[in-house]
ModelCIF file with pLDDT and N, C-alpha, C, O atoms, coordinates in Angstrom:
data_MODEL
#
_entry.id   MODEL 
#
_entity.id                         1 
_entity.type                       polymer 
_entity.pdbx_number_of_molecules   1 
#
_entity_poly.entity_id                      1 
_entity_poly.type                           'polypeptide(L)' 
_entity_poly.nstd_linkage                   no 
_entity_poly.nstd_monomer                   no 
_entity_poly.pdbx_seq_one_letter_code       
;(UNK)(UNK)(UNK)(UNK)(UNK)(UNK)(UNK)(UNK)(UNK)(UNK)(UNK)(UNK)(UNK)(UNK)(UNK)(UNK)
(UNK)(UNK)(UNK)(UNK)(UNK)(UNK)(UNK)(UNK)(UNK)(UNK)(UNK)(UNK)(UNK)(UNK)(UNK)(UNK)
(UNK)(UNK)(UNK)(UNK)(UNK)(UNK)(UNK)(UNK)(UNK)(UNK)(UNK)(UNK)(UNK)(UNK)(UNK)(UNK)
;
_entity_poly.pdbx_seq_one_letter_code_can   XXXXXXXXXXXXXXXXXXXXXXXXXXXXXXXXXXXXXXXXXXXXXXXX 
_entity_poly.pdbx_strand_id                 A 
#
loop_
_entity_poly_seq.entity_id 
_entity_poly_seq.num 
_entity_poly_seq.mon_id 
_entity_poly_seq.hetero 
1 1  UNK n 
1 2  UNK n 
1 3  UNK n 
1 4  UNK n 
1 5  UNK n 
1 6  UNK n 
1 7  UNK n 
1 8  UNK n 
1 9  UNK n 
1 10 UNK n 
1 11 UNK n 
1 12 UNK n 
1 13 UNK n 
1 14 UNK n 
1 15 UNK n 
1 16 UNK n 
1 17 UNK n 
1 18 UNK n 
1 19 UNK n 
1 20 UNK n 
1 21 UNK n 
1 22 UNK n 
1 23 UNK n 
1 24 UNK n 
1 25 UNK n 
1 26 UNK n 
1 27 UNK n 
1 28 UNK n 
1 29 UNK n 
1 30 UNK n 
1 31 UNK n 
1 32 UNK n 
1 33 UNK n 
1 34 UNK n 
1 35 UNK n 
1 36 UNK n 
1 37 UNK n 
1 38 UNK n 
1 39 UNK n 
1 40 UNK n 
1 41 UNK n 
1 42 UNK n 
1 43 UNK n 
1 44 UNK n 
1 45 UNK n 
1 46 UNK n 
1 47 UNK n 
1 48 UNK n 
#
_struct_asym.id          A 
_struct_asym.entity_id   1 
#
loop_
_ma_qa_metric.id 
_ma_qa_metric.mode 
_ma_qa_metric.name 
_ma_qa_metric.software_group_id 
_ma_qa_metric.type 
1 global pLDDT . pLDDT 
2 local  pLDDT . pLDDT 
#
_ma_qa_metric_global.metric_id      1 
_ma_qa_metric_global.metric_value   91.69 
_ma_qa_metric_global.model_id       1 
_ma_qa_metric_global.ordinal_id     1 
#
loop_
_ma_qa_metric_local.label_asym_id 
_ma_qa_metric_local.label_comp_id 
_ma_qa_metric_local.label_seq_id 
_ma_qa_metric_local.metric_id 
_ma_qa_metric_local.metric_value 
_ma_qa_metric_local.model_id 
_ma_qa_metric_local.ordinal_id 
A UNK 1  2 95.00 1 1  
A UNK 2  2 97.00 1 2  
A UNK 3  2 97.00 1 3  
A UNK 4  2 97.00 1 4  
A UNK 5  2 97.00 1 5  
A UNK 6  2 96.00 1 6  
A UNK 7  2 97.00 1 7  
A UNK 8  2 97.00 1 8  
A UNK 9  2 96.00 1 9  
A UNK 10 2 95.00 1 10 
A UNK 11 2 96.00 1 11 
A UNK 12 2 96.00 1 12 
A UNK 13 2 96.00 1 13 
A UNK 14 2 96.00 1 14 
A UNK 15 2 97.00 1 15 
A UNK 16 2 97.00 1 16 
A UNK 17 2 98.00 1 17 
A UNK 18 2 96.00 1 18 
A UNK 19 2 96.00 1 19 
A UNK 20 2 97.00 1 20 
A UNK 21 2 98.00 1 21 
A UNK 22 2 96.00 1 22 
A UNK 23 2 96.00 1 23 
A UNK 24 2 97.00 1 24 
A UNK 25 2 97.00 1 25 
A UNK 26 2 96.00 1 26 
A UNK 27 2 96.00 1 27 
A UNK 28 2 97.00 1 28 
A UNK 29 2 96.00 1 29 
A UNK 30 2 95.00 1 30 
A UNK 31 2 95.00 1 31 
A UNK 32 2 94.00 1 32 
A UNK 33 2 94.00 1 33 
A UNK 34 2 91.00 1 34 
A UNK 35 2 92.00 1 35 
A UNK 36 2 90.00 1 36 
A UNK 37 2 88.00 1 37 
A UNK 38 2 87.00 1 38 
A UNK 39 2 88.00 1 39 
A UNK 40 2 86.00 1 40 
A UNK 41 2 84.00 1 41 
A UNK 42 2 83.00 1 42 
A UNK 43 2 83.00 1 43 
A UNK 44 2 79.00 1 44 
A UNK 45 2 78.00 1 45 
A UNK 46 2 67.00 1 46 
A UNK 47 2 66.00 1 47 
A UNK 48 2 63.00 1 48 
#
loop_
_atom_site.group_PDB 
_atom_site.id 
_atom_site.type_symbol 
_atom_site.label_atom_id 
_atom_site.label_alt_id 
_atom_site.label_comp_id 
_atom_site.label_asym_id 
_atom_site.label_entity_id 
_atom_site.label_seq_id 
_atom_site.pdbx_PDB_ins_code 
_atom_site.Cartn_x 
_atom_site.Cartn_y 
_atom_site.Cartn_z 
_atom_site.occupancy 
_atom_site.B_iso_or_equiv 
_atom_site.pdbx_formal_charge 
_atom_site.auth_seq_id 
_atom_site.auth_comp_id 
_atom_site.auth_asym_id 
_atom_site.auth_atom_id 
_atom_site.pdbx_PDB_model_num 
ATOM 1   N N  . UNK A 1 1  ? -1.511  13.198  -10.170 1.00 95.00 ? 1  UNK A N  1 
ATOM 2   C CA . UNK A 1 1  ? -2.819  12.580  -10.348 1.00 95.00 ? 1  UNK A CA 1 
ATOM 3   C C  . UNK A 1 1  ? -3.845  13.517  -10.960 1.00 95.00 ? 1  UNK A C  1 
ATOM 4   O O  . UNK A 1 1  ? -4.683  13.088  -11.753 1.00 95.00 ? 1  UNK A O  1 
ATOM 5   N N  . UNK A 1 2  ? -3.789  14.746  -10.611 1.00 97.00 ? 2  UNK A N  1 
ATOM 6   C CA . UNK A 1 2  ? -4.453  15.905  -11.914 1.00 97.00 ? 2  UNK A CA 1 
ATOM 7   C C  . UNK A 1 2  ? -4.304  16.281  -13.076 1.00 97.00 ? 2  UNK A C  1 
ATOM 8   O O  . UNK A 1 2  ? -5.074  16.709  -13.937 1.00 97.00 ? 2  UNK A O  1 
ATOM 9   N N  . UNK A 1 3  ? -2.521  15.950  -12.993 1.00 97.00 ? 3  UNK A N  1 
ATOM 10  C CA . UNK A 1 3  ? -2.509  16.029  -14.411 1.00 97.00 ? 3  UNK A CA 1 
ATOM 11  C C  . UNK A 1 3  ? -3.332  15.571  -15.793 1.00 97.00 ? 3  UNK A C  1 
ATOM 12  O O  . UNK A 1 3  ? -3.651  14.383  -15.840 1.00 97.00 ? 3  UNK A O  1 
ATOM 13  N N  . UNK A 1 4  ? -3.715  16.464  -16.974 1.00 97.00 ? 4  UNK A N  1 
ATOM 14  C CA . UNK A 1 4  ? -4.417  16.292  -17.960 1.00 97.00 ? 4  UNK A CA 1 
ATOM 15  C C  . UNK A 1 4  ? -4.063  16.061  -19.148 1.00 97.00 ? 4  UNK A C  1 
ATOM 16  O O  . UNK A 1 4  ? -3.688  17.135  -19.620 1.00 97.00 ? 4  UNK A O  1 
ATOM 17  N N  . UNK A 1 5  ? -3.984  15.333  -19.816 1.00 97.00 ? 5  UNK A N  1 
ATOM 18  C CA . UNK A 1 5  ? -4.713  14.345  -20.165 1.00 97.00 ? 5  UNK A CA 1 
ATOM 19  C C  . UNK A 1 5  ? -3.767  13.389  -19.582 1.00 97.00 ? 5  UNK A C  1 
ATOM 20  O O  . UNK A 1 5  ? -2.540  13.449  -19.655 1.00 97.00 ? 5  UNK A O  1 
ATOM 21  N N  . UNK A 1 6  ? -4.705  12.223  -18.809 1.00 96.00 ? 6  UNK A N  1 
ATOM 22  C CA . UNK A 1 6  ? -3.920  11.460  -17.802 1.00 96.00 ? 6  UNK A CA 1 
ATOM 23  C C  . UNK A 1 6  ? -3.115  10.170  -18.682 1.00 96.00 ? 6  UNK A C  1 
ATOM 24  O O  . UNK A 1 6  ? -2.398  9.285   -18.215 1.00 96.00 ? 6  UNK A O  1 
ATOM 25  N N  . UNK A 1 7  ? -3.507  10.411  -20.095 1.00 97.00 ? 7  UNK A N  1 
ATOM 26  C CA . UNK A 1 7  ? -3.158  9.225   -20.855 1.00 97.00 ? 7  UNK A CA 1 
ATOM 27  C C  . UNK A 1 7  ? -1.662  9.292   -20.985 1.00 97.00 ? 7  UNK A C  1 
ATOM 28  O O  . UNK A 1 7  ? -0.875  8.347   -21.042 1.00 97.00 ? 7  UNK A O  1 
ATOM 29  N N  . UNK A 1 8  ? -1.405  10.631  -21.023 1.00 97.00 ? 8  UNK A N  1 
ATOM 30  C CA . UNK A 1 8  ? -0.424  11.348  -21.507 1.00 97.00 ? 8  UNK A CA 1 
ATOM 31  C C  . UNK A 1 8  ? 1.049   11.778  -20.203 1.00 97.00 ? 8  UNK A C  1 
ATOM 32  O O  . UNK A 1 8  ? 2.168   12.198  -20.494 1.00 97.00 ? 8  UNK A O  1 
ATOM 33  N N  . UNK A 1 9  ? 0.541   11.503  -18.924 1.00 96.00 ? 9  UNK A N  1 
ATOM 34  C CA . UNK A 1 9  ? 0.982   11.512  -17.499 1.00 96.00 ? 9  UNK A CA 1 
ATOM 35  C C  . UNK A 1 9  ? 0.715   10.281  -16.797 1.00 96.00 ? 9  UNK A C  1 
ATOM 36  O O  . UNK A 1 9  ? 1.289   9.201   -16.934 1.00 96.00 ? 9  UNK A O  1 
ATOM 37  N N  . UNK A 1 10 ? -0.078  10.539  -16.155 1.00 95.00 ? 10 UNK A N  1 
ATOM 38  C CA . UNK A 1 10 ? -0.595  9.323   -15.134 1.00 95.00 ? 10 UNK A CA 1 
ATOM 39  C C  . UNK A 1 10 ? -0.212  7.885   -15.739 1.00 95.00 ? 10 UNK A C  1 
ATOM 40  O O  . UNK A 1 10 ? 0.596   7.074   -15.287 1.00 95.00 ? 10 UNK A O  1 
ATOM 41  N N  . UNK A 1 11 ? -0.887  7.810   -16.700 1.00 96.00 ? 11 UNK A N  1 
ATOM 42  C CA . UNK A 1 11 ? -0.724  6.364   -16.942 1.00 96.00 ? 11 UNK A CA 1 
ATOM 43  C C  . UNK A 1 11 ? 0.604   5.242   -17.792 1.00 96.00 ? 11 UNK A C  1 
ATOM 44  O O  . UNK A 1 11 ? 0.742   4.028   -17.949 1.00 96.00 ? 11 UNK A O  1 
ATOM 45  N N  . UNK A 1 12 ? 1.550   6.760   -18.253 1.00 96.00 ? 12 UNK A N  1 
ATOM 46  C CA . UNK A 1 12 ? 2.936   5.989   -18.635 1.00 96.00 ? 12 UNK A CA 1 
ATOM 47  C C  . UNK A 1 12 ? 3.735   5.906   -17.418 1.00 96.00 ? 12 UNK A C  1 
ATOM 48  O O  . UNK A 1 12 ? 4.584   5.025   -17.284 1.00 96.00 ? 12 UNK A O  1 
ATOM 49  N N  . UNK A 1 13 ? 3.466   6.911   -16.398 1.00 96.00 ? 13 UNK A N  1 
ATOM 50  C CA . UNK A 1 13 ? 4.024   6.542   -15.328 1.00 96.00 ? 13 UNK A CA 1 
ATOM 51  C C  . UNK A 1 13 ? 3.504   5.280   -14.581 1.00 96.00 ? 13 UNK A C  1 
ATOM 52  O O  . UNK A 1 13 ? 4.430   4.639   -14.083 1.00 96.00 ? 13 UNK A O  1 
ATOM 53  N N  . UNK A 1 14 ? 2.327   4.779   -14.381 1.00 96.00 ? 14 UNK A N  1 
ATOM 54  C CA . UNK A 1 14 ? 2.141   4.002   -13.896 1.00 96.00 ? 14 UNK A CA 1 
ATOM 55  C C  . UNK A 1 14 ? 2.394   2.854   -14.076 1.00 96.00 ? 14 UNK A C  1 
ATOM 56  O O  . UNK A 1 14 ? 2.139   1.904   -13.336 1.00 96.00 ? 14 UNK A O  1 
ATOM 57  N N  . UNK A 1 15 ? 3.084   2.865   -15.399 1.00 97.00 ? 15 UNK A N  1 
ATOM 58  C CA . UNK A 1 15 ? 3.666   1.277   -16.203 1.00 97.00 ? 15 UNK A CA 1 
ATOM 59  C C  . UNK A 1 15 ? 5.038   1.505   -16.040 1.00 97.00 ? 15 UNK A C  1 
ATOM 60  O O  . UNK A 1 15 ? 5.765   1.224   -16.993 1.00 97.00 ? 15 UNK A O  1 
ATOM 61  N N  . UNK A 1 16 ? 5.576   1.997   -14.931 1.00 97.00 ? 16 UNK A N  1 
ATOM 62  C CA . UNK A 1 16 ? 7.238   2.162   -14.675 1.00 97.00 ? 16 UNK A CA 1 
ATOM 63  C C  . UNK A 1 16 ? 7.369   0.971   -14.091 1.00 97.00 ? 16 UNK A C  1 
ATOM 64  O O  . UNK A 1 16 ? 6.456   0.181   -13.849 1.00 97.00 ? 16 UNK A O  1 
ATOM 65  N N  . UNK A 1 17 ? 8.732   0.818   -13.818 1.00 98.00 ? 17 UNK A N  1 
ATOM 66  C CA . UNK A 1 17 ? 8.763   0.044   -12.738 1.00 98.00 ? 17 UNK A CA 1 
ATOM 67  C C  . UNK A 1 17 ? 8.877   0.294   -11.175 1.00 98.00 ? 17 UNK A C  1 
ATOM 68  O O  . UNK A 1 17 ? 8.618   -0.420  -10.206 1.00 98.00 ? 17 UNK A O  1 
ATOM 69  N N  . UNK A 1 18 ? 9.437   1.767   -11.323 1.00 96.00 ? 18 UNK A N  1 
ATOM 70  C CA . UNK A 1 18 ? 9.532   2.953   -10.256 1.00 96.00 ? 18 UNK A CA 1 
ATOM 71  C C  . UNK A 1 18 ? 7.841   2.517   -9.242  1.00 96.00 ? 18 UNK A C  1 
ATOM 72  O O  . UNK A 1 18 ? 7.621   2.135   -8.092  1.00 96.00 ? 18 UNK A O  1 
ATOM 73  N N  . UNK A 1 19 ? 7.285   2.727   -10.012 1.00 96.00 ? 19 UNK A N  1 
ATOM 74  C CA . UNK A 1 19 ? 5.728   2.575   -9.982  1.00 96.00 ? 19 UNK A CA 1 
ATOM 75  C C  . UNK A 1 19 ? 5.263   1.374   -9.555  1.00 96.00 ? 19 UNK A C  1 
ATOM 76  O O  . UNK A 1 19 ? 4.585   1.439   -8.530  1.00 96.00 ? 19 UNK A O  1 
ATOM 77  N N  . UNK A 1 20 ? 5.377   0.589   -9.899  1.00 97.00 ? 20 UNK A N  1 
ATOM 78  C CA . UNK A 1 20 ? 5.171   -0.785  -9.053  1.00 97.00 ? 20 UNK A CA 1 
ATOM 79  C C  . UNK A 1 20 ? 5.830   -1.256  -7.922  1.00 97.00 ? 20 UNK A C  1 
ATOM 80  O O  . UNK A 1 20 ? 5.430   -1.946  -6.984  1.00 97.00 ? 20 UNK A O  1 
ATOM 81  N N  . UNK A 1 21 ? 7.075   -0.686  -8.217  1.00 98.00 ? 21 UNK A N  1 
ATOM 82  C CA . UNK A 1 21 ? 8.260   -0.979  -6.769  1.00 98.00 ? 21 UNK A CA 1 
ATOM 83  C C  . UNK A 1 21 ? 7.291   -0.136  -5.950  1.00 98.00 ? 21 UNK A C  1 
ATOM 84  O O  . UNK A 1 21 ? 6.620   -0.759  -5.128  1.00 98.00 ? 21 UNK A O  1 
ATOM 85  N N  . UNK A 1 22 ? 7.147   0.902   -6.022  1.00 96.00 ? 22 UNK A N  1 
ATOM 86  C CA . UNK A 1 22 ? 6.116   1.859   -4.640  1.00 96.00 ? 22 UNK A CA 1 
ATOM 87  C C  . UNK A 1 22 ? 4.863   1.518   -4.630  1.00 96.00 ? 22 UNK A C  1 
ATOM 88  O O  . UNK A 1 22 ? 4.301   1.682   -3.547  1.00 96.00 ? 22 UNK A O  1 
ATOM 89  N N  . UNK A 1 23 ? 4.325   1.151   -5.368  1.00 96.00 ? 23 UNK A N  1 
ATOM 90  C CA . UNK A 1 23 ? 3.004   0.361   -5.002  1.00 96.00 ? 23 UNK A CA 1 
ATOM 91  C C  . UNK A 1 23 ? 3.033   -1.458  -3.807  1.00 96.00 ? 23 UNK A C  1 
ATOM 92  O O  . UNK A 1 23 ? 2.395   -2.022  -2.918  1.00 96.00 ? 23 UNK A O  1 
ATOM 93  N N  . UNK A 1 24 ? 3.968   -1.587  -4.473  1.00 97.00 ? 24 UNK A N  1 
ATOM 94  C CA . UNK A 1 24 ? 4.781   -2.962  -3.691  1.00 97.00 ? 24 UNK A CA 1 
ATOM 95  C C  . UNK A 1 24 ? 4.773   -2.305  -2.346  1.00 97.00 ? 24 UNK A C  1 
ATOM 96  O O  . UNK A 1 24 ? 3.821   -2.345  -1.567  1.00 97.00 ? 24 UNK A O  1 
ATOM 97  N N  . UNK A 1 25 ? 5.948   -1.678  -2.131  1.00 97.00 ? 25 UNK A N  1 
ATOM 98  C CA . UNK A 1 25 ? 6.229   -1.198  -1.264  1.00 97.00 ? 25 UNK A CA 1 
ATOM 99  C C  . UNK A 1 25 ? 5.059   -0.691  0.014   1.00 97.00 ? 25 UNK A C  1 
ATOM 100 O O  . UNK A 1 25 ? 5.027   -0.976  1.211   1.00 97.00 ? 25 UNK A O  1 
ATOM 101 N N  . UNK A 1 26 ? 4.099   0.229   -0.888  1.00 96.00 ? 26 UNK A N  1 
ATOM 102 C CA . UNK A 1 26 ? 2.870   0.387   0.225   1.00 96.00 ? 26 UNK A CA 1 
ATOM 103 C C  . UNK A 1 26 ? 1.688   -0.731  0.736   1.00 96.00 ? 26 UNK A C  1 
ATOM 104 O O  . UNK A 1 26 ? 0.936   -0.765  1.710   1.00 96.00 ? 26 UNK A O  1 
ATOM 105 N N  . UNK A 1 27 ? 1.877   -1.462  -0.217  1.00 96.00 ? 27 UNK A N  1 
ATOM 106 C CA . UNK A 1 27 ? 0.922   -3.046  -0.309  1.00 96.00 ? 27 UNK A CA 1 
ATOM 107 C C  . UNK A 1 27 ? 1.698   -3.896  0.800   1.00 96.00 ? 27 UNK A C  1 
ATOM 108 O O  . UNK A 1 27 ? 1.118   -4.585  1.638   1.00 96.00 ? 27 UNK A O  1 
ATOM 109 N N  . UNK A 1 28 ? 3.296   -3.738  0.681   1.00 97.00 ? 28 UNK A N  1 
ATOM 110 C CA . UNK A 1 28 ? 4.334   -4.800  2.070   1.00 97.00 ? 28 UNK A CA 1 
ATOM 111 C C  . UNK A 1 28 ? 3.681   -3.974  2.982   1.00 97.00 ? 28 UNK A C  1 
ATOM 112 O O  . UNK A 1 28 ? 3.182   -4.512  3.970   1.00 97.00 ? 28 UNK A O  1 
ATOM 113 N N  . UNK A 1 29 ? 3.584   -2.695  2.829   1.00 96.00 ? 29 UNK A N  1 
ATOM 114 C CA . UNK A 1 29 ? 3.532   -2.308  5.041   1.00 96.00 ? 29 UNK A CA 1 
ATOM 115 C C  . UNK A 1 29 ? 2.423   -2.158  5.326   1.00 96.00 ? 29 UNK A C  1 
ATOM 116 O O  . UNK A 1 29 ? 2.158   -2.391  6.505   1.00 96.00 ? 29 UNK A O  1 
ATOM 117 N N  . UNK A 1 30 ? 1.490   -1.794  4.581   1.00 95.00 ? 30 UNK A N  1 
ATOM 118 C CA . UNK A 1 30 ? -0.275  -2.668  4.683   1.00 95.00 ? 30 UNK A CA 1 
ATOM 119 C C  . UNK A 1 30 ? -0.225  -3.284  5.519   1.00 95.00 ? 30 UNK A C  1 
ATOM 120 O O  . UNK A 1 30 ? -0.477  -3.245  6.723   1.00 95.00 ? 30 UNK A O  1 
ATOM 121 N N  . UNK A 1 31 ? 0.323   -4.248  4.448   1.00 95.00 ? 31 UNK A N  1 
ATOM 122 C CA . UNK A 1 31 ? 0.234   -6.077  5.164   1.00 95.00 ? 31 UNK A CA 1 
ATOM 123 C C  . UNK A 1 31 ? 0.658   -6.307  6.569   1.00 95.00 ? 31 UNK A C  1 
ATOM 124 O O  . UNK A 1 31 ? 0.123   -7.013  7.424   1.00 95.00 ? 31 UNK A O  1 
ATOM 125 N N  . UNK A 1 32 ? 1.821   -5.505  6.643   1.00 94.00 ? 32 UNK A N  1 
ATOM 126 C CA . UNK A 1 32 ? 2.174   -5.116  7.647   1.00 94.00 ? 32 UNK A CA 1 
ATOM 127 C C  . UNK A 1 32 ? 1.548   -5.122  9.353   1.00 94.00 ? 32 UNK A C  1 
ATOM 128 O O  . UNK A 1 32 ? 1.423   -5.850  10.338  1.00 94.00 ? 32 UNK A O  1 
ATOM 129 N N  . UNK A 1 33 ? 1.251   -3.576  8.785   1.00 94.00 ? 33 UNK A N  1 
ATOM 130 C CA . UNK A 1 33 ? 0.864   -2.728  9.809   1.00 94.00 ? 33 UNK A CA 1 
ATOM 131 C C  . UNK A 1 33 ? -0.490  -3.906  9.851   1.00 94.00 ? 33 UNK A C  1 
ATOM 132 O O  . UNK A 1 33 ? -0.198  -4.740  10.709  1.00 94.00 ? 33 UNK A O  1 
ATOM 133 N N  . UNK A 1 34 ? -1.934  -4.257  9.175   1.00 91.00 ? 34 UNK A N  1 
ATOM 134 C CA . UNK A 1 34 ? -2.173  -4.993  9.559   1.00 91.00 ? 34 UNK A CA 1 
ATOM 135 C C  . UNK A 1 34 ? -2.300  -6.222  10.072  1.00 91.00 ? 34 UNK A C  1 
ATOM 136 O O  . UNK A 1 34 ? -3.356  -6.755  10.413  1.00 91.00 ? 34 UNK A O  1 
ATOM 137 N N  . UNK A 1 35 ? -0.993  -6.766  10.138  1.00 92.00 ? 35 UNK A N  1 
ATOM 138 C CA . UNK A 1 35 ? -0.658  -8.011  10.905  1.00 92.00 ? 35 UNK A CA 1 
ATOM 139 C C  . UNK A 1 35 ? -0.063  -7.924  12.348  1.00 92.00 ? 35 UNK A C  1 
ATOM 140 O O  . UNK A 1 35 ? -0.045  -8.778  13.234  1.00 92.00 ? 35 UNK A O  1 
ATOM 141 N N  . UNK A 1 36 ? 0.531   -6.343  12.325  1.00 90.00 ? 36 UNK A N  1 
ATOM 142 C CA . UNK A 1 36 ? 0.172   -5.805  13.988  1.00 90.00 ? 36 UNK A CA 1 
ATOM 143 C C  . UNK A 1 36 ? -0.397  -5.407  14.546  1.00 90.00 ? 36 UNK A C  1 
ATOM 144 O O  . UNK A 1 36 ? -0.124  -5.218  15.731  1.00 90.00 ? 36 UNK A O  1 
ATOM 145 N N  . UNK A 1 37 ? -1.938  -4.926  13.780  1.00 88.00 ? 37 UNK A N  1 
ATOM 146 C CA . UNK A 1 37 ? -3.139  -4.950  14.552  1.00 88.00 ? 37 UNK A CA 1 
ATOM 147 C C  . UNK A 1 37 ? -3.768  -6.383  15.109  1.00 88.00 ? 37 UNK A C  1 
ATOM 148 O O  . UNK A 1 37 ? -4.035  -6.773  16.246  1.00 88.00 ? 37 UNK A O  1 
ATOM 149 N N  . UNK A 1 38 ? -3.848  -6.801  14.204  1.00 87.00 ? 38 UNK A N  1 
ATOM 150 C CA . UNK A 1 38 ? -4.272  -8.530  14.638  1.00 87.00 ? 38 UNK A CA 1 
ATOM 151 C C  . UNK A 1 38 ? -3.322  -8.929  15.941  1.00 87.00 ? 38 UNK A C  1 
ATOM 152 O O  . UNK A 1 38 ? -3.905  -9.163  17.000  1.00 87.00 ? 38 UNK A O  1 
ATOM 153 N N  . UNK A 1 39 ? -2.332  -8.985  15.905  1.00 88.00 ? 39 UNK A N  1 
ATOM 154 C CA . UNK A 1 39 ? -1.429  -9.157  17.088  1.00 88.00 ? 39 UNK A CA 1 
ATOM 155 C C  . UNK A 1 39 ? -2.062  -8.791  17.910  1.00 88.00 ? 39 UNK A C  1 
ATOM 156 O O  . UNK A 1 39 ? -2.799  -9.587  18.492  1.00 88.00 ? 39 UNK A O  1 
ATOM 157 N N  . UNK A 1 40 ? -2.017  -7.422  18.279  1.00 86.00 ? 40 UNK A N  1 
ATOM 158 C CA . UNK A 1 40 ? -2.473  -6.397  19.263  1.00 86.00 ? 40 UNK A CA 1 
ATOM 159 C C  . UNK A 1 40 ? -3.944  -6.941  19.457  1.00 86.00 ? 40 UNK A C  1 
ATOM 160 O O  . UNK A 1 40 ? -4.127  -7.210  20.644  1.00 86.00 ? 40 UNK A O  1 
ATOM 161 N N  . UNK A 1 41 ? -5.140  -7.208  18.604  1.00 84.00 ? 41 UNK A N  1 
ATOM 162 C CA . UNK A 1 41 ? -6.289  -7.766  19.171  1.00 84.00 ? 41 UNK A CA 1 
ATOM 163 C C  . UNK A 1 41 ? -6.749  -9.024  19.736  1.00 84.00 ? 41 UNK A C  1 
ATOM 164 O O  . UNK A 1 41 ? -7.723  -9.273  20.445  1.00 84.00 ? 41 UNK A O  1 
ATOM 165 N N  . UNK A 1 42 ? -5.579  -9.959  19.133  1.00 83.00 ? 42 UNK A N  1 
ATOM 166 C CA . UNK A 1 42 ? -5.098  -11.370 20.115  1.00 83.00 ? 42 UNK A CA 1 
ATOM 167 C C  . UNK A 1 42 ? -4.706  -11.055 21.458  1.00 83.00 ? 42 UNK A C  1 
ATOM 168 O O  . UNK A 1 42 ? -5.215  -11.477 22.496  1.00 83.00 ? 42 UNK A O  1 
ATOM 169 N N  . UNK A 1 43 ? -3.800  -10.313 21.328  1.00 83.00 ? 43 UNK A N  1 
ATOM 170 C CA . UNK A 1 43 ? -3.551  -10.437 22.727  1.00 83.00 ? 43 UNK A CA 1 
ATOM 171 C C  . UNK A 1 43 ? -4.160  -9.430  23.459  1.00 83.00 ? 43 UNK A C  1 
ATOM 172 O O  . UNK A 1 43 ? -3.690  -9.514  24.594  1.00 83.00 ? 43 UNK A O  1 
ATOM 173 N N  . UNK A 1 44 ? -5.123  -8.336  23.392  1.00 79.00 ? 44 UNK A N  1 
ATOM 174 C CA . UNK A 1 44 ? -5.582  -7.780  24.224  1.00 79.00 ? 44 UNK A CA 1 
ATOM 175 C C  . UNK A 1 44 ? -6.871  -9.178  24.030  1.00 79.00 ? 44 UNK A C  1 
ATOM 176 O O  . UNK A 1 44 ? -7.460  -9.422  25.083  1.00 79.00 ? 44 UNK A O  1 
ATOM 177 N N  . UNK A 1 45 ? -7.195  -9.837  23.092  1.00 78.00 ? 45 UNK A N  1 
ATOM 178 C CA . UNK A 1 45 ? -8.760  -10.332 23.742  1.00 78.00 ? 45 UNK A CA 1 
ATOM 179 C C  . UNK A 1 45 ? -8.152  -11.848 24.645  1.00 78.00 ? 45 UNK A C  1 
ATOM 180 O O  . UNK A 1 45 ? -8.877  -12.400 25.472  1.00 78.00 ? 45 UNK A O  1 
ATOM 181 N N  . UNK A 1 46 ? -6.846  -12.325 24.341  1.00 67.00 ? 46 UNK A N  1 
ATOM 182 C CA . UNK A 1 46 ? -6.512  -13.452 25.668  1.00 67.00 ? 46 UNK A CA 1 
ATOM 183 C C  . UNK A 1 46 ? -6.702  -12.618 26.764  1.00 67.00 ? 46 UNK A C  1 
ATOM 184 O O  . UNK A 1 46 ? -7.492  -12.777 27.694  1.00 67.00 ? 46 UNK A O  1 
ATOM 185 N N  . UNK A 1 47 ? -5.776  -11.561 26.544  1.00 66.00 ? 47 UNK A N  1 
ATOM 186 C CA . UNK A 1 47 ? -5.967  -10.345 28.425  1.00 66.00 ? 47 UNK A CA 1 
ATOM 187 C C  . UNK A 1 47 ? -7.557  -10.529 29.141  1.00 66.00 ? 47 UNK A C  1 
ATOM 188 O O  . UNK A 1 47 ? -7.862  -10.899 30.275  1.00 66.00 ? 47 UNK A O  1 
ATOM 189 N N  . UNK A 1 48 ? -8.483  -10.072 27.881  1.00 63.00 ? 48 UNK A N  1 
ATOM 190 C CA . UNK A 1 48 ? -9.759  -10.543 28.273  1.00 63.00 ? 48 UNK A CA 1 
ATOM 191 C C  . UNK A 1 48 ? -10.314 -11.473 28.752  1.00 63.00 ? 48 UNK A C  1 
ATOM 192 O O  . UNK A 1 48 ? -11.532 -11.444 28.924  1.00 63.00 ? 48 UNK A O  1 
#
């Protein structure tokens, strides 16, 4: 991500597909991980 000139790094990598699969990838467990917080605040606020 420092690399310079980013036209020349950063951004042909970012048109991989490598690159979207891991962006995917961190966007699924996001979704994730926040759909087991929500869980977790349902049921601690029924406990309530």
């Amino acid at each position: 991500g420092k690399f310079e000139p980013r036209e020349e790094y950063l951004y042909p990598l970012m048109k991989t597909v490598s690159y979207r699969d891991a962006e995917t990838a961190l966007d699924l467990t996001i979704m994730r991980y926040g759909e087991k917080v929500d869980q977790a605040l349902r049921e601690k606020g029924a406990t309530i």
